[in-house]
Protein backbone atom coordinates (compact mmCIF):
# COMPACT_ATOMS: atom_id res chain seq x y z
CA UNK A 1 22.96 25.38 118.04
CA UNK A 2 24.58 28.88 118.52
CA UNK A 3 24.25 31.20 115.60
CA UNK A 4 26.12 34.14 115.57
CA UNK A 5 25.72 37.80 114.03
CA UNK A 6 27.92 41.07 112.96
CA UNK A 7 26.67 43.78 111.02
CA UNK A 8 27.87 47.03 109.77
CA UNK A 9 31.42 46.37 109.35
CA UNK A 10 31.77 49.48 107.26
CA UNK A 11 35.03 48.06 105.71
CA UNK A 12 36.66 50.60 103.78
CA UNK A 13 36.03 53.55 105.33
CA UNK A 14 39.53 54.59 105.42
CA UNK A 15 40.30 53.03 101.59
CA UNK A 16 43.97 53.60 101.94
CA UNK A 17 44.08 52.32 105.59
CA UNK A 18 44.68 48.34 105.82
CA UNK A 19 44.18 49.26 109.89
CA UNK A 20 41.50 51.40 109.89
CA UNK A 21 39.39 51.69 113.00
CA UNK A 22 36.54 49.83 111.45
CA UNK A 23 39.01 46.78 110.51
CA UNK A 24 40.21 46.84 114.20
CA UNK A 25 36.62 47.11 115.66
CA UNK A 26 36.26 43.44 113.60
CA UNK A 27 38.91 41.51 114.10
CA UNK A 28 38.40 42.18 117.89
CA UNK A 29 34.51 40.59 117.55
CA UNK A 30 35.87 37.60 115.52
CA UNK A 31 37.84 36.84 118.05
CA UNK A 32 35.37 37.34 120.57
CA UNK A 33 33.57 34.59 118.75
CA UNK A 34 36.21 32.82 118.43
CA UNK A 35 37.45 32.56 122.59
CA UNK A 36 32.99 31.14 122.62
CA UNK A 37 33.05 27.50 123.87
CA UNK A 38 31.54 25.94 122.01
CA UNK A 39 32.29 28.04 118.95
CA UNK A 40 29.13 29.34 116.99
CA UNK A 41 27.43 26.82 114.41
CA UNK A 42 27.62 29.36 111.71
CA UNK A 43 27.69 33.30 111.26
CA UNK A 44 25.44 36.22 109.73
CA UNK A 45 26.82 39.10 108.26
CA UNK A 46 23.88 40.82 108.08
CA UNK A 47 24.71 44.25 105.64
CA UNK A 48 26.21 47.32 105.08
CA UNK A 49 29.35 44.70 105.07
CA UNK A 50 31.53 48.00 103.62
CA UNK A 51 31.55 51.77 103.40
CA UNK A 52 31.43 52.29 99.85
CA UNK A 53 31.10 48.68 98.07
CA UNK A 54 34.24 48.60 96.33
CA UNK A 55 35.90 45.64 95.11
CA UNK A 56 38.89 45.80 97.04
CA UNK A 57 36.81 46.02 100.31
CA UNK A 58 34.79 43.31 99.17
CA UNK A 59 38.19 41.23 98.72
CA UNK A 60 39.50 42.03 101.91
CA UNK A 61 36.04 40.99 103.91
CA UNK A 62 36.14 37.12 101.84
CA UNK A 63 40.13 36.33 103.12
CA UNK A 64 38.72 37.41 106.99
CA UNK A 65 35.33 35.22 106.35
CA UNK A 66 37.38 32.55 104.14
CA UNK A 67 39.82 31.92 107.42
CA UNK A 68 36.66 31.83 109.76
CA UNK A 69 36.25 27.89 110.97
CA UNK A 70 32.46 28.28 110.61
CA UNK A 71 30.36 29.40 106.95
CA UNK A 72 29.11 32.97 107.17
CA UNK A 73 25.71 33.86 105.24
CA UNK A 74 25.93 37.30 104.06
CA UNK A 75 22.76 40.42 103.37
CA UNK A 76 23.32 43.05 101.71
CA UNK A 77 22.98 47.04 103.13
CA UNK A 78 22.56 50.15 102.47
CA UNK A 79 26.52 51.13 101.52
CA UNK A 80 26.91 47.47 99.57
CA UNK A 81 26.76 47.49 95.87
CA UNK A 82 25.41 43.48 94.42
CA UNK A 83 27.47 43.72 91.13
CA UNK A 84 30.70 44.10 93.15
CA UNK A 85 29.91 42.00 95.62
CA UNK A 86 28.93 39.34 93.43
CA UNK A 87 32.02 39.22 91.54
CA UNK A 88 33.61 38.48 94.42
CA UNK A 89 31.86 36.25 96.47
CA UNK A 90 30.31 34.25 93.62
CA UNK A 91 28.91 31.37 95.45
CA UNK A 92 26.41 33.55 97.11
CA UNK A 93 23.47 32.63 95.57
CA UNK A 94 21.16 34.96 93.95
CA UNK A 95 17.82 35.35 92.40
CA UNK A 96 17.24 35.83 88.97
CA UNK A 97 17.13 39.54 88.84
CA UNK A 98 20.37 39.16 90.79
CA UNK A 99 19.25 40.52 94.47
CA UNK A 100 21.45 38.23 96.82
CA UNK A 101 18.19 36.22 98.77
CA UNK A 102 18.30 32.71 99.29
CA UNK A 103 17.42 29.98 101.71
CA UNK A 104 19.57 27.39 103.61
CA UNK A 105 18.99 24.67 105.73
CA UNK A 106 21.28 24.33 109.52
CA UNK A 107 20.32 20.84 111.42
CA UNK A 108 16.53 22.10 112.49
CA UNK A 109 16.33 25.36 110.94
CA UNK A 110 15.83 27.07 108.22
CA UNK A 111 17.39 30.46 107.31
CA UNK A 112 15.73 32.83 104.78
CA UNK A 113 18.05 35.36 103.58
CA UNK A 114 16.40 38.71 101.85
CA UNK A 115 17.87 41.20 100.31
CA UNK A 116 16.32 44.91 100.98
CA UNK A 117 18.85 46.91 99.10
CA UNK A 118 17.98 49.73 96.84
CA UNK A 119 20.72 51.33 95.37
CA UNK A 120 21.16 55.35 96.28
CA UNK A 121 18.98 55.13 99.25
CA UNK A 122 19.20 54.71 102.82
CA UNK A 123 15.74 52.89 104.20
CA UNK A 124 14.50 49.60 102.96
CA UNK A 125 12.95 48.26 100.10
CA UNK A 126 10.74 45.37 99.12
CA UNK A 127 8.62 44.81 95.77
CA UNK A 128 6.11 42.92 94.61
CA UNK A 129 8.34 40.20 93.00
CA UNK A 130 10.54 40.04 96.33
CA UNK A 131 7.43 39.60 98.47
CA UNK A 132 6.13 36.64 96.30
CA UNK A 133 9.48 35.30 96.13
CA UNK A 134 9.71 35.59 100.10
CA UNK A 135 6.11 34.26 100.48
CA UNK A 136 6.56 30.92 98.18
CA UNK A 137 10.16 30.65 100.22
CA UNK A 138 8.48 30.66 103.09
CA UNK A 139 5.57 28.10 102.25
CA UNK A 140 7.91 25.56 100.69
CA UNK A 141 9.56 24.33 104.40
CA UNK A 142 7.53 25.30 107.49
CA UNK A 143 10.43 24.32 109.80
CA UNK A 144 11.41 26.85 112.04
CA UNK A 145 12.55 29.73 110.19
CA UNK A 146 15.04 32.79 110.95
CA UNK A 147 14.28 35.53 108.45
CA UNK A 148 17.55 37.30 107.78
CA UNK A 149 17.38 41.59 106.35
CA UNK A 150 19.83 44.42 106.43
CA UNK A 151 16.96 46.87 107.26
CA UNK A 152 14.25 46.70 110.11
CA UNK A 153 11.09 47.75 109.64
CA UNK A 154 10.30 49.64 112.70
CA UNK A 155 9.72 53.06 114.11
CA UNK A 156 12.56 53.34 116.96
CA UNK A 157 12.04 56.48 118.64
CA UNK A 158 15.56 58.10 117.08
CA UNK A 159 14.43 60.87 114.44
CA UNK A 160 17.30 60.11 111.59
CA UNK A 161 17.53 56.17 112.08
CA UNK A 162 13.81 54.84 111.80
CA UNK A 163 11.66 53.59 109.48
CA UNK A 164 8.34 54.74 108.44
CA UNK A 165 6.01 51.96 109.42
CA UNK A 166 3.50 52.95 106.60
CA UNK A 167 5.65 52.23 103.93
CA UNK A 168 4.39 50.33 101.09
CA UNK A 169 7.82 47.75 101.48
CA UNK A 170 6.74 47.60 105.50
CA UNK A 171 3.60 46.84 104.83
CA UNK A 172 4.34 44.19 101.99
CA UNK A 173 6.67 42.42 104.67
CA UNK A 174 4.36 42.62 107.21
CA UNK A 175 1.71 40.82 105.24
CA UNK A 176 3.95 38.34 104.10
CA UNK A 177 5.26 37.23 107.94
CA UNK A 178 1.78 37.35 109.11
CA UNK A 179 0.87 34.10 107.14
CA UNK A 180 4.00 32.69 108.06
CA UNK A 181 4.47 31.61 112.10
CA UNK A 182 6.99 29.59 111.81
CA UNK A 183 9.42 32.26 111.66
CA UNK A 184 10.99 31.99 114.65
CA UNK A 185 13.16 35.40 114.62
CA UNK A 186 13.73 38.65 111.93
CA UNK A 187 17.53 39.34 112.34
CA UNK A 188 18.87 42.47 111.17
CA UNK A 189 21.38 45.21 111.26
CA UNK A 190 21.42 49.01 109.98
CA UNK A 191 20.77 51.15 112.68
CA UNK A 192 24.08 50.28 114.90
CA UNK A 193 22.23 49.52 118.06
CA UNK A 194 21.09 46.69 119.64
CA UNK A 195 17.34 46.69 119.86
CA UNK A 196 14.33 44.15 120.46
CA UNK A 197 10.46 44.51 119.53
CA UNK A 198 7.30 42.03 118.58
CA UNK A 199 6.75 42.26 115.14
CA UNK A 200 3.51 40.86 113.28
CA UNK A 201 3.28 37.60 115.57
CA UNK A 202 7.07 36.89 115.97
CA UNK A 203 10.30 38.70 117.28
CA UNK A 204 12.72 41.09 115.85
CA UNK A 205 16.44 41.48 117.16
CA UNK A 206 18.55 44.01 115.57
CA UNK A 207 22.08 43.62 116.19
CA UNK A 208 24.51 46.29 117.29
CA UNK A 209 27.33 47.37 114.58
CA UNK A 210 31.05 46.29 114.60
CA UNK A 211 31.52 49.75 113.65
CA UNK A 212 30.72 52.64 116.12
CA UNK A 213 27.43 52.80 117.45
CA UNK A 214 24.41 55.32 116.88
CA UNK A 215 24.39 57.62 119.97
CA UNK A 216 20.60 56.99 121.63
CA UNK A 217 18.91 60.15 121.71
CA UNK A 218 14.65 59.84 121.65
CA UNK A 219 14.34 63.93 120.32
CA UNK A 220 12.90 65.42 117.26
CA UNK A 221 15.31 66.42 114.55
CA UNK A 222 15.19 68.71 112.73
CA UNK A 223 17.10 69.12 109.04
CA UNK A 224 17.06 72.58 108.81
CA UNK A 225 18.39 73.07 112.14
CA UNK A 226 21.30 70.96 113.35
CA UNK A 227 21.89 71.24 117.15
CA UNK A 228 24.39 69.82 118.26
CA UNK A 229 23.59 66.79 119.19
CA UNK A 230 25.52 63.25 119.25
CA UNK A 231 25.04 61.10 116.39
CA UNK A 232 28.06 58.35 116.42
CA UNK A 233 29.79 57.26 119.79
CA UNK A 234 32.81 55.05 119.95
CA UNK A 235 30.92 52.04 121.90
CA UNK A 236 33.09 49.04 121.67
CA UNK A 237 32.03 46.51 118.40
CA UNK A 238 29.14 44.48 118.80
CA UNK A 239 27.29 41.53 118.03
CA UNK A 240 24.96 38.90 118.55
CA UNK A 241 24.39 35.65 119.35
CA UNK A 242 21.22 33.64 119.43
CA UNK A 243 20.73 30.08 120.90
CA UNK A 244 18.34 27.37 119.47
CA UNK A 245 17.19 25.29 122.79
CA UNK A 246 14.98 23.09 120.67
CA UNK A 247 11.99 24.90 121.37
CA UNK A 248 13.51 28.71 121.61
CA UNK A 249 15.27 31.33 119.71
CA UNK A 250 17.52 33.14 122.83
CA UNK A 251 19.27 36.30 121.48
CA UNK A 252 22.69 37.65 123.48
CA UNK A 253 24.15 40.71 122.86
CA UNK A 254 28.50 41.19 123.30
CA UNK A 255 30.76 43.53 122.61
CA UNK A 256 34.38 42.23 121.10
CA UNK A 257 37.91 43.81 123.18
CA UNK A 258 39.21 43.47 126.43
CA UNK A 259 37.09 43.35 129.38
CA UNK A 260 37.90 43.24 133.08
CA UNK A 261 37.17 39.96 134.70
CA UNK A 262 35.49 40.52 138.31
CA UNK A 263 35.12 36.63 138.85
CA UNK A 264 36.07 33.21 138.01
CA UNK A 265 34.36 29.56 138.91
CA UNK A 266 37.00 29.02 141.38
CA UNK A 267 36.46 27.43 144.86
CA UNK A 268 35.32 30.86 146.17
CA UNK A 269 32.72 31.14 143.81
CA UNK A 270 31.68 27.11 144.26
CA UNK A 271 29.29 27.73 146.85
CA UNK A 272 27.24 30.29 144.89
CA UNK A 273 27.53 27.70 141.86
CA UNK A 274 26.45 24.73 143.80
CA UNK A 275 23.30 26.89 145.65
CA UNK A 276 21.95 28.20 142.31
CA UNK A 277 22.19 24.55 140.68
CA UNK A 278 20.66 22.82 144.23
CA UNK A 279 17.79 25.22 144.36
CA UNK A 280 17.13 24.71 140.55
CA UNK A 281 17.17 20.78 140.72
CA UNK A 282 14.36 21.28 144.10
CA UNK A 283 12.26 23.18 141.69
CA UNK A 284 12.73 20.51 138.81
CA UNK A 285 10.90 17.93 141.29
C-alpha cells in the first residue's frame, strides 16, 4: 500500500497568475506521482493547501485533486481558512464545531485526520475538546493508525520555524499519543523541509513543501536584528511517500521535475541486479 503526501502548495500566491510558480512547482509533483508504478493508493494534502484561503484558490486546488485517479484526504494550515474551504470541498467531513478532523479506513489502516488550525496565527493549536475528540478517535479502532496534522510539534533547531515543545497544545498531543501505540506514523507539513524524529513512542515524518523550501540554517535569530541570512531557497517541489509492508510504515522523500538518469536495468546493469538479488536469497537460507 503506497500512500502518498504534498504539503504547502501555497496556491494563490500570485492571485492573478493561473501559472504562478507555486502552480508549476505542483503539477510537476503530481506527475511525479503519477510516472510511480504502481501508482499511490491514495494521497495527503497535508495544509497550508493555499496562500491566502480564498475561494477561488480553493476552486482551483478541487479540479487538480478532482482529475487525480486516486482520493486525496486534505488538513488544514496555517494560510487555510475552514469556512472557505468548506464551501468548496463539502464532502470533507467535519466535526461539530466545524474543524475539518475525521477518520477513514484504507485496506489495514486507519487514518486520523486533525485539524491544528487557529486562525491569525502561525504555530499549532490543540484544545481540550480536540484532544478528547482525538483520544476517543483513537480508542474506537486500534488498527494501525497514521495520525495526519498540518503542524509538528517539535523543536527543529531553525530559530523562526520551530515549535515550542512546552506548549500547552504540545503537551495535550503528546499525552494523547502516549496512550495510543498503535499509531504507526504522525505525518505533517508546515515547515517546508523534509525532516524525521521519535516522538512520544512512535515516528514523525514531516514532508517537504511543493512550494520552495525553508533554507536550513541551525543559528539564533534575532527579530530586532535581521542579518541577512537565507530564509526561502528555490529547491525543486517535494513530497513524500510512505510504504505499508504489512508490518512497517517506510517513508521516501522525492522531488517532482526533470532529473538526469545515470542508469537503467539494462544488460549492463544485469550483473549488479542479479549479485545483489543472489547474495540476498544466500542470506534468506
Amino acid at each position: 500500500m503506497l500512500i502518498a503526501q504534498v504539503t504547502d502548495l501555497h496556491l494563490g500566491f500570485l492571485p492573478d497568475d493561473p501559472a504562478e510558480l507555486n502552480r508549476q512547482r505542483l503539477d510537476a509533483v503530481l506527475a511525479a506521482l503519477l510516472a510511480l508504478n504502481p501508482r499511490p493508493d491514495l494521497l495527503l494534502a497535508t495544509g497550508d493547501l493555499t496562500e491566502q484561503g480564498s475561494i477561488a484558490s480553493y476552486q482551483t486546488l478541487k479540479a487538480i485533486t478532482d482529475a487525480l485517479p486516486f482520493p486525496v484526504h486534505f488538513a488544514l494550515g496555517n494560510h487555510d481558512n475552514r469556512d472557505h474551504f468548506r464551501s468548496v470541498f463539502g464532502d470533507v467531513p467535519a466535526t461539530d464545531c466545524g474543524r475539518v478532523q475525521y477518520a477513514v479506513t484504507h485496506g489495514p489502516l486507519r487514518i486520523v485526520v486533525l485539524d491544528t488550525l487557529l486562525a491569525g496565527q502561525h504555530g499549532g493549536a490543540l484544545d481540550d475538546g480536540q484532544a478528547a475528540w482525538l483520544d476517543a478517535t483513537l480508542a474506537a479502532d486500534t488498527r494501525p493508525t497514521v495520525l495526519v496534522l498540518h503542524h509538528p510539534p517539535i523543536e527543529t533547531g531553525n530559530g523562526w520555524m520551530t515549535e515550542d515543545i512546552d506548549a500547552p497544545w504540545v503537551q495535550r498531543l503528546a499525552a494523547v499519543v502516549r496512550r495510543h501505540p498503535h499509531i504507526i506514523r504522525m505525518v505533517t507539513g508546515h515547515l517546508h523541509r523534509a525532516m524525521v524524529t521519535g516522538w512520544h513512542g512512535t515516528t514523525l515524518a514531516v514532508c517537504p513543501s511543493t512550494a520552495p523550501q525553508v533554507a536550513i540554517d541551525f543559528r539564533h535569530i534575532d527579530g530586532n536584528h535581521p542579518d541577512g541570512r537565507d530564509m526561502i531557497v528555490a529547491e525543486p517541489p517535494g513530497f513524500a511517500v510512505h510504504w505499508w509492508t504489512g508490518r512497517d510504515l517506510i517513508t521516501h522523500f522525492g522531488a517532482g521535475g526533470e532529473h538526469p538518469v545515470l542508469a537503467r536495468y539494462n544488460a549492463r546493469m544485469q550483473p549488479t541486479v542479479q549479485h545483489i538479488l543472489a547474495e540476498r536469497a544466500v542470506r534468506a537460507e
